[in-house]
N, C-alpha and C. Protein backbone atom coordinates (compact mmCIF):
# COMPACT_ATOMS: atom_id res chain seq x y z
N UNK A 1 -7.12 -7.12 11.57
CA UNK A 1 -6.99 -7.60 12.92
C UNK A 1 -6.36 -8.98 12.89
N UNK A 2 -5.27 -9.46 13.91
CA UNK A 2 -5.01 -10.80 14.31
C UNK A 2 -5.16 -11.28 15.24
N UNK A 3 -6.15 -12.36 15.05
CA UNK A 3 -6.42 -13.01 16.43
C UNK A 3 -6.62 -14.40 15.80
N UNK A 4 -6.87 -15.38 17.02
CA UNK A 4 -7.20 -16.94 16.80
C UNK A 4 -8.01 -17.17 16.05
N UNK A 5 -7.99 -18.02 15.49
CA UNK A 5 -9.56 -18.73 14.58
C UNK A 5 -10.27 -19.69 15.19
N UNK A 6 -10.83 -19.09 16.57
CA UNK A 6 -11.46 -20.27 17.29
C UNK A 6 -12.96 -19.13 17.84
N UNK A 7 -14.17 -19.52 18.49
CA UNK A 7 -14.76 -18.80 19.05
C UNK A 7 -14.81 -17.71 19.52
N UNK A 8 -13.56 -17.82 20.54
CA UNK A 8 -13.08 -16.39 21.14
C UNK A 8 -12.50 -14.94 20.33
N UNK A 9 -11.55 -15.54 19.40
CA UNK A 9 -11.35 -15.03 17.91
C UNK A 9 -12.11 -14.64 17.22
N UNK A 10 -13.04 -15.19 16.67
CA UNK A 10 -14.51 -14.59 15.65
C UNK A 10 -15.08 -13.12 16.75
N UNK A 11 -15.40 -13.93 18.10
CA UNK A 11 -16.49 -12.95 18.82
C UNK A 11 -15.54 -11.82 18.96
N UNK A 12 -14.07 -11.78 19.63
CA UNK A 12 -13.64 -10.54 19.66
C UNK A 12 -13.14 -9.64 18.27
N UNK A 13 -12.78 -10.45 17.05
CA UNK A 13 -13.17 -9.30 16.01
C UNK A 13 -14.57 -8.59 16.00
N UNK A 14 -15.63 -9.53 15.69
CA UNK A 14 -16.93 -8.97 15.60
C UNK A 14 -17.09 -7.70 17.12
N UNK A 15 -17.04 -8.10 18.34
CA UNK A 15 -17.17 -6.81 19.13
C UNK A 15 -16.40 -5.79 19.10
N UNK A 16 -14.99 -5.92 18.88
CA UNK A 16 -14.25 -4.57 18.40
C UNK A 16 -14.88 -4.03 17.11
N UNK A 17 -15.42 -4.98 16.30
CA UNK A 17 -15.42 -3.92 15.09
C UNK A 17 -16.74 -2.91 15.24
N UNK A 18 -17.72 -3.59 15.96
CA UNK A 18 -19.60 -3.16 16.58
C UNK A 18 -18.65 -1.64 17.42
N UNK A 19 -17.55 -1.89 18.43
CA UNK A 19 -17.71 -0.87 19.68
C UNK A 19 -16.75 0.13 18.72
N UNK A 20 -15.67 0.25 17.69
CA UNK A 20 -15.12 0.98 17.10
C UNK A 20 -16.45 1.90 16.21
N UNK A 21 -16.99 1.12 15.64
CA UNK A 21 -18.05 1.66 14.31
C UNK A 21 -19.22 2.26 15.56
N UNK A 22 -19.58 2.06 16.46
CA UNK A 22 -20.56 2.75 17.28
C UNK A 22 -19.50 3.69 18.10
N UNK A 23 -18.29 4.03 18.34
CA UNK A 23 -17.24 5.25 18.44
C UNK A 23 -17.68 6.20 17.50
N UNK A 24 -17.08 5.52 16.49
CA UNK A 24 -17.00 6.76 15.42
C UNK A 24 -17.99 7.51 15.01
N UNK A 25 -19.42 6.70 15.07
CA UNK A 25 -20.47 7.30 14.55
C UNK A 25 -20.64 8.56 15.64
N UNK A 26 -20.02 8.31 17.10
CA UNK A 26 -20.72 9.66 17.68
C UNK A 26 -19.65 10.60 17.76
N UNK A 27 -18.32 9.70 17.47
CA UNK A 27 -17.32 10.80 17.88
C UNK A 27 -16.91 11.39 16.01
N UNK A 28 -17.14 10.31 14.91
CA UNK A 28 -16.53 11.41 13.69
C UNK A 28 -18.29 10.85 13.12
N UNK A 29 -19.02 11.51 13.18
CA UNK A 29 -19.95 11.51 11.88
C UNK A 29 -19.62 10.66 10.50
N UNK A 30 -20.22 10.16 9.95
CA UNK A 30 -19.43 10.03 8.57
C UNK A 30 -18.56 9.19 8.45
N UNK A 31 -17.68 9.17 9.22
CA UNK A 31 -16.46 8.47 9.23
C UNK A 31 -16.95 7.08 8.47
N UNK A 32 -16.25 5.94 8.16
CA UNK A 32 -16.83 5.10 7.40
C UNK A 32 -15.30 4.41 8.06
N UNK A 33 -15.82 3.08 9.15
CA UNK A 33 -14.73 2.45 9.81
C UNK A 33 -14.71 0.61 9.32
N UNK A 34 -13.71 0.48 8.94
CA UNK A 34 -14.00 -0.72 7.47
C UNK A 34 -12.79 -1.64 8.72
N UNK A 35 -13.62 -2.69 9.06
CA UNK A 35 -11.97 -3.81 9.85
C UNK A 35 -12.06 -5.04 8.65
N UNK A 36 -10.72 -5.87 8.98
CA UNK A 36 -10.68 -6.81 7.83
C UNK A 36 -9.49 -7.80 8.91
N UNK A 37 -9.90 -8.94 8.85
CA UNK A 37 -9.03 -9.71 9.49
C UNK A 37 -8.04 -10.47 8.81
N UNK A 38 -6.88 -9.97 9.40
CA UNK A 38 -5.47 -10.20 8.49
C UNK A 38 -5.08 -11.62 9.00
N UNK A 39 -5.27 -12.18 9.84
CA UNK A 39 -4.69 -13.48 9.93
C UNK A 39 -5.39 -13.90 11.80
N UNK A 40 -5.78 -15.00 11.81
CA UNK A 40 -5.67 -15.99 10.88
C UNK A 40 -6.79 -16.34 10.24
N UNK A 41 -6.53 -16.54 9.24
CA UNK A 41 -8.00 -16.75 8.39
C UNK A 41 -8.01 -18.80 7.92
N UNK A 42 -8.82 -18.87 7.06
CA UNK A 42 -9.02 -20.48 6.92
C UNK A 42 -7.78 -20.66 5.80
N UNK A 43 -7.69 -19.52 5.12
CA UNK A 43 -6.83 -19.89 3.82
C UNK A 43 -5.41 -19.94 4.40
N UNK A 44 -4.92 -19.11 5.55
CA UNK A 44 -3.79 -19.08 5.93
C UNK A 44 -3.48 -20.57 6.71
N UNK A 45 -4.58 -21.18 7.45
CA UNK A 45 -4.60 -22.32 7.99
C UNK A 45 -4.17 -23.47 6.62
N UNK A 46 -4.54 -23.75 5.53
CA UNK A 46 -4.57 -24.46 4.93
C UNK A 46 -3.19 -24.25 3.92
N UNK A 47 -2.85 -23.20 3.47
CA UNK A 47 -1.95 -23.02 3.01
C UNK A 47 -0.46 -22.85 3.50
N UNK A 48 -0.37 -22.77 4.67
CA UNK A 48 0.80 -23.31 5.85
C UNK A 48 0.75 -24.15 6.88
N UNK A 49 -0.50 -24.92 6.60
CA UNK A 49 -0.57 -26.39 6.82
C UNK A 49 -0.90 -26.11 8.85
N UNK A 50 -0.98 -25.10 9.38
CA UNK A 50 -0.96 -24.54 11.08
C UNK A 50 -1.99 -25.96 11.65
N UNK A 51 -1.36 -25.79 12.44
CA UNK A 51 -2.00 -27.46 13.32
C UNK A 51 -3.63 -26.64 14.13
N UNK A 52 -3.90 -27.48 13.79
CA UNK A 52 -5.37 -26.88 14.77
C UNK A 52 -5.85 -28.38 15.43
N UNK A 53 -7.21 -27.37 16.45
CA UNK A 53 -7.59 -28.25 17.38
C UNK A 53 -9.22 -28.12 16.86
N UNK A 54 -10.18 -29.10 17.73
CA UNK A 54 -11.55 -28.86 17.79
C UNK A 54 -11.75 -27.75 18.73
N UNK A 55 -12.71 -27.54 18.08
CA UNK A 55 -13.60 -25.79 18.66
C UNK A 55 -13.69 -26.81 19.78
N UNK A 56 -13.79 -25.52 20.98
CA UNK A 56 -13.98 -25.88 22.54
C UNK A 56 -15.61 -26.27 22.54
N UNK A 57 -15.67 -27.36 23.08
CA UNK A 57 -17.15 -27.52 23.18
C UNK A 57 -18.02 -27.01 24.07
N UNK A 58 -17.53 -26.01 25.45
CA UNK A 58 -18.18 -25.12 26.16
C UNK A 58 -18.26 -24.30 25.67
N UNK A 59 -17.85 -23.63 25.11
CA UNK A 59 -18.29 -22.06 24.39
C UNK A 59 -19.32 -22.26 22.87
N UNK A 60 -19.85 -21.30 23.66
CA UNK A 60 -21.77 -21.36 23.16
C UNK A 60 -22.08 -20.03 21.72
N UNK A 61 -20.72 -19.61 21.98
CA UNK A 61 -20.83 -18.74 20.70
C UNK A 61 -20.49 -19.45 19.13
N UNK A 62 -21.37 -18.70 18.47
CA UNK A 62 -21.54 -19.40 17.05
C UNK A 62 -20.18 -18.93 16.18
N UNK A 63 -19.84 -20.09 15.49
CA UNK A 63 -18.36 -20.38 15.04
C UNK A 63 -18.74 -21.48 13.86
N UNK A 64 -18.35 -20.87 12.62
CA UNK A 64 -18.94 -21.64 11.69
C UNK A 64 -17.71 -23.15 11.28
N UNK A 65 -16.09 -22.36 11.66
CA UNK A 65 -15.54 -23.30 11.59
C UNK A 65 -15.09 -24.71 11.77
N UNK A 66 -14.42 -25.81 11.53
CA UNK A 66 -15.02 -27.11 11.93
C UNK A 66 -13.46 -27.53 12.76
N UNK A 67 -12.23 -26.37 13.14
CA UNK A 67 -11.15 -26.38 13.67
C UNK A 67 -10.65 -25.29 14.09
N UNK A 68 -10.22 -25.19 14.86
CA UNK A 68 -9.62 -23.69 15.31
C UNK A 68 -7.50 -24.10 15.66
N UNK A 69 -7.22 -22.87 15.33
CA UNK A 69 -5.80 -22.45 15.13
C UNK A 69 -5.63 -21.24 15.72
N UNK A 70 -4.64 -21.59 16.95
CA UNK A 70 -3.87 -20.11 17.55
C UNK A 70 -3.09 -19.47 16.06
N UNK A 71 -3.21 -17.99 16.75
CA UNK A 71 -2.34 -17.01 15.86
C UNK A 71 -0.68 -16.80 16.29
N UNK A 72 -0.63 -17.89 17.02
CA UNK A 72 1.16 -17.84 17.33
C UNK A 72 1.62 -18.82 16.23
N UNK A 73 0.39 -19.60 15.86
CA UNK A 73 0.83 -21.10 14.90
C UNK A 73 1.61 -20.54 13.97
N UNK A 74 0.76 -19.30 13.01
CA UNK A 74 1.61 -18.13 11.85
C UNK A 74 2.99 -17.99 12.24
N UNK A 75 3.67 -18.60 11.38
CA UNK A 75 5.66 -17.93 11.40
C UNK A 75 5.58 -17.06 11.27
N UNK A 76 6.64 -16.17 12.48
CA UNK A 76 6.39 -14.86 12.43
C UNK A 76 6.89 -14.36 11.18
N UNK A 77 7.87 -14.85 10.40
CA UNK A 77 7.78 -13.70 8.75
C UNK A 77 6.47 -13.79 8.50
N UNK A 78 6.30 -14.94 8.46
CA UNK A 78 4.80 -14.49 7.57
C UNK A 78 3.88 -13.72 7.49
N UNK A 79 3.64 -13.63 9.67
CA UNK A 79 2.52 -12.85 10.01
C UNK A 79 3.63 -11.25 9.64
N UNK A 80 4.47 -11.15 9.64
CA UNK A 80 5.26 -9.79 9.71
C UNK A 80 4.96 -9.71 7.86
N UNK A 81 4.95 -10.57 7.37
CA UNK A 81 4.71 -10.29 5.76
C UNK A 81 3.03 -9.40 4.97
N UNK A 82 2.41 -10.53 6.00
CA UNK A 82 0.85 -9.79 5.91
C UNK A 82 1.00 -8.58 6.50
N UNK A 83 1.39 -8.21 7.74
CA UNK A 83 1.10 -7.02 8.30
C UNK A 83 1.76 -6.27 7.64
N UNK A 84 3.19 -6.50 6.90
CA UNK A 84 3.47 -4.99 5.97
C UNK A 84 2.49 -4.75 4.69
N UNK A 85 2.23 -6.00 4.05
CA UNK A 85 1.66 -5.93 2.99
C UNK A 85 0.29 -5.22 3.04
N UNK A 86 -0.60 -5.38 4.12
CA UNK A 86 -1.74 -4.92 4.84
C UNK A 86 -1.44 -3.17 4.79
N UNK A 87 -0.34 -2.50 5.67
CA UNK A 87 -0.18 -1.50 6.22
C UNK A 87 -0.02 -0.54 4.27
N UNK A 88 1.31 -1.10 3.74
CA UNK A 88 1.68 -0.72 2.67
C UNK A 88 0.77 -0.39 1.70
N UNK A 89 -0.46 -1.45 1.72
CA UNK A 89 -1.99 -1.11 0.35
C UNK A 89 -2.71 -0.29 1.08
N UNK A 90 -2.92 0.55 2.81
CA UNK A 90 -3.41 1.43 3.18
C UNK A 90 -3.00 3.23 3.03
N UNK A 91 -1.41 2.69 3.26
CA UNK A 91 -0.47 4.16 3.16
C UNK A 91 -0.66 4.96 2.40
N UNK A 92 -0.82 6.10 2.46
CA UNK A 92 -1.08 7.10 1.21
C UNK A 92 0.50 8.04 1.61
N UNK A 93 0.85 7.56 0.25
CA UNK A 93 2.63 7.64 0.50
C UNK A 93 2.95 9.47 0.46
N UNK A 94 1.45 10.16 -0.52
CA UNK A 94 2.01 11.94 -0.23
C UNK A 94 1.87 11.92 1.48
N UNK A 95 1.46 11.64 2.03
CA UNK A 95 0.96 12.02 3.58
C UNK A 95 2.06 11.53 4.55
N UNK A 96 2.50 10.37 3.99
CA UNK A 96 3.74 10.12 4.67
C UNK A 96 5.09 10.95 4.49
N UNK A 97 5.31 10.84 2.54
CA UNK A 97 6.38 11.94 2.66
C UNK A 97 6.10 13.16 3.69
N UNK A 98 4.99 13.89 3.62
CA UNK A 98 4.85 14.93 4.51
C UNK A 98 4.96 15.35 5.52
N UNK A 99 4.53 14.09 6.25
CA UNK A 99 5.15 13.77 7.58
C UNK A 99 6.74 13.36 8.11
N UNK A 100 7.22 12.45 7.21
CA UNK A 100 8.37 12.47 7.33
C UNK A 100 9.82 13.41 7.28
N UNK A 101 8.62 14.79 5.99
CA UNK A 101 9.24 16.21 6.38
C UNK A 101 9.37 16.67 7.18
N UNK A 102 8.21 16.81 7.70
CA UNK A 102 7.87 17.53 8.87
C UNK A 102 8.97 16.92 10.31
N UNK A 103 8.71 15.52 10.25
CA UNK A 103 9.44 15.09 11.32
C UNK A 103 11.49 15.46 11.01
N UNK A 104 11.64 15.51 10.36
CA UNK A 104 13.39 15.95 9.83
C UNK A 104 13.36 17.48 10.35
N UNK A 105 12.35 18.24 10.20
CA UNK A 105 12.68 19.94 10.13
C UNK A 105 12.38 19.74 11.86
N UNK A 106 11.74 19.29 12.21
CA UNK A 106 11.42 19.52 13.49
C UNK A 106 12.77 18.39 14.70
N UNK A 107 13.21 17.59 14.08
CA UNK A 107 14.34 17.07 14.38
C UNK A 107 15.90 18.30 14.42
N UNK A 108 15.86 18.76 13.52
CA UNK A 108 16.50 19.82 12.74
C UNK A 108 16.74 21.07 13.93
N UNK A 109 15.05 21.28 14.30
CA UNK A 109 15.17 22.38 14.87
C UNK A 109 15.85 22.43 16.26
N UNK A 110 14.99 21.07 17.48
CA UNK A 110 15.78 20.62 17.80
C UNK A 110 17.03 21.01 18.20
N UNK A 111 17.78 19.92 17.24
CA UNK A 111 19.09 19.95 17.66
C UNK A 111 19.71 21.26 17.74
N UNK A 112 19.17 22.74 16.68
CA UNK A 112 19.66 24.15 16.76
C UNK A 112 19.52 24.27 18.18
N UNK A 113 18.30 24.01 18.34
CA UNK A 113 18.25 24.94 19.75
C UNK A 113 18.93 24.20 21.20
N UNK A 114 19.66 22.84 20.93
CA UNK A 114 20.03 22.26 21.65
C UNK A 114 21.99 22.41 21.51
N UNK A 115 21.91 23.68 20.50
CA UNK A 115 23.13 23.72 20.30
C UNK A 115 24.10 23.03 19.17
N UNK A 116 23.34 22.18 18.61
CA UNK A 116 24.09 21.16 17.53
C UNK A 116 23.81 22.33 16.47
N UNK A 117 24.62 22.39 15.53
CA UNK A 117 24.56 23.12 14.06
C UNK A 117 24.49 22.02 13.13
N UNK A 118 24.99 20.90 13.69
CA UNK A 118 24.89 19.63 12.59
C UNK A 118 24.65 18.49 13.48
N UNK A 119 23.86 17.42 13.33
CA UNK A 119 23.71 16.10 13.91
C UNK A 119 24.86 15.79 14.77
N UNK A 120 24.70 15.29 15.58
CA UNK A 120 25.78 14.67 16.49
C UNK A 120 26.41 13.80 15.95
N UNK A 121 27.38 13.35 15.91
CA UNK A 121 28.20 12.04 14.89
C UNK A 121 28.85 11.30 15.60
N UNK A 122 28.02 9.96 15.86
CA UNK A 122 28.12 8.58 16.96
C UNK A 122 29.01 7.99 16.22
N UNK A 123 30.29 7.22 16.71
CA UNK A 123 30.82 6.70 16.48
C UNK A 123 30.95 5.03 16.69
């Protein structure tokens, strides 16, 4: 997940991850629903130097941090770097080839029945 590293940030990972994992338990049994927050974290703050502010002093939710940092602060390569790197160590690459079969034959078919014998050729 990416969100801020401020109050609002902590509490809305923590309730998405409570209302997803109380989903699944009634809708897949078993299921085993694992979240992990991809940015922004303290190490990403410190290691690209992201400007932060003091935690808001009205908000009453517990926040162990001693600064908070929007998630726009992240350059977007970067945040685009985590999120492939994130997606890529999840992929289970037979399931994709498979799909990506599937999606060509059904592209394929398609175009037969739309009259093409071969791809259209854009110039």
């Amino acid at each position: 997940m990416i969100s801020d590293w401020d109050q609002s940030g902590i509490h809305l990972f923590s309730a998405l991850a409570e209302d997803v994992a109380a989903f699944a338990a009634v809708d897949a049994p078993g299921t085993e629903v694992v979240f992990e927050r991809l940015a922004v974290t303290e190490q990403q703050i410190a290691g690209h130097q992201l400007p932060t502010a003091p935690p808001e002093a009205s908000d009453n939710r517990s926040f162990t941090g001693t600064s908070t940092t929007q998630a726009e602060a992240l350059p977007p390569d970067v945040l685009a770097a985590v999120l492939r790197e994130a997606i890529e160590a999840r992929r289970d690459d037979t399931v994709l080839a498979r799909l990506l079969q599937r999606e060509e034959q059904q592209r394929r078919g398609l175009l037969q029945r739309l009259g093409f014998d071969e791809p259209p050729r854009t110039s």
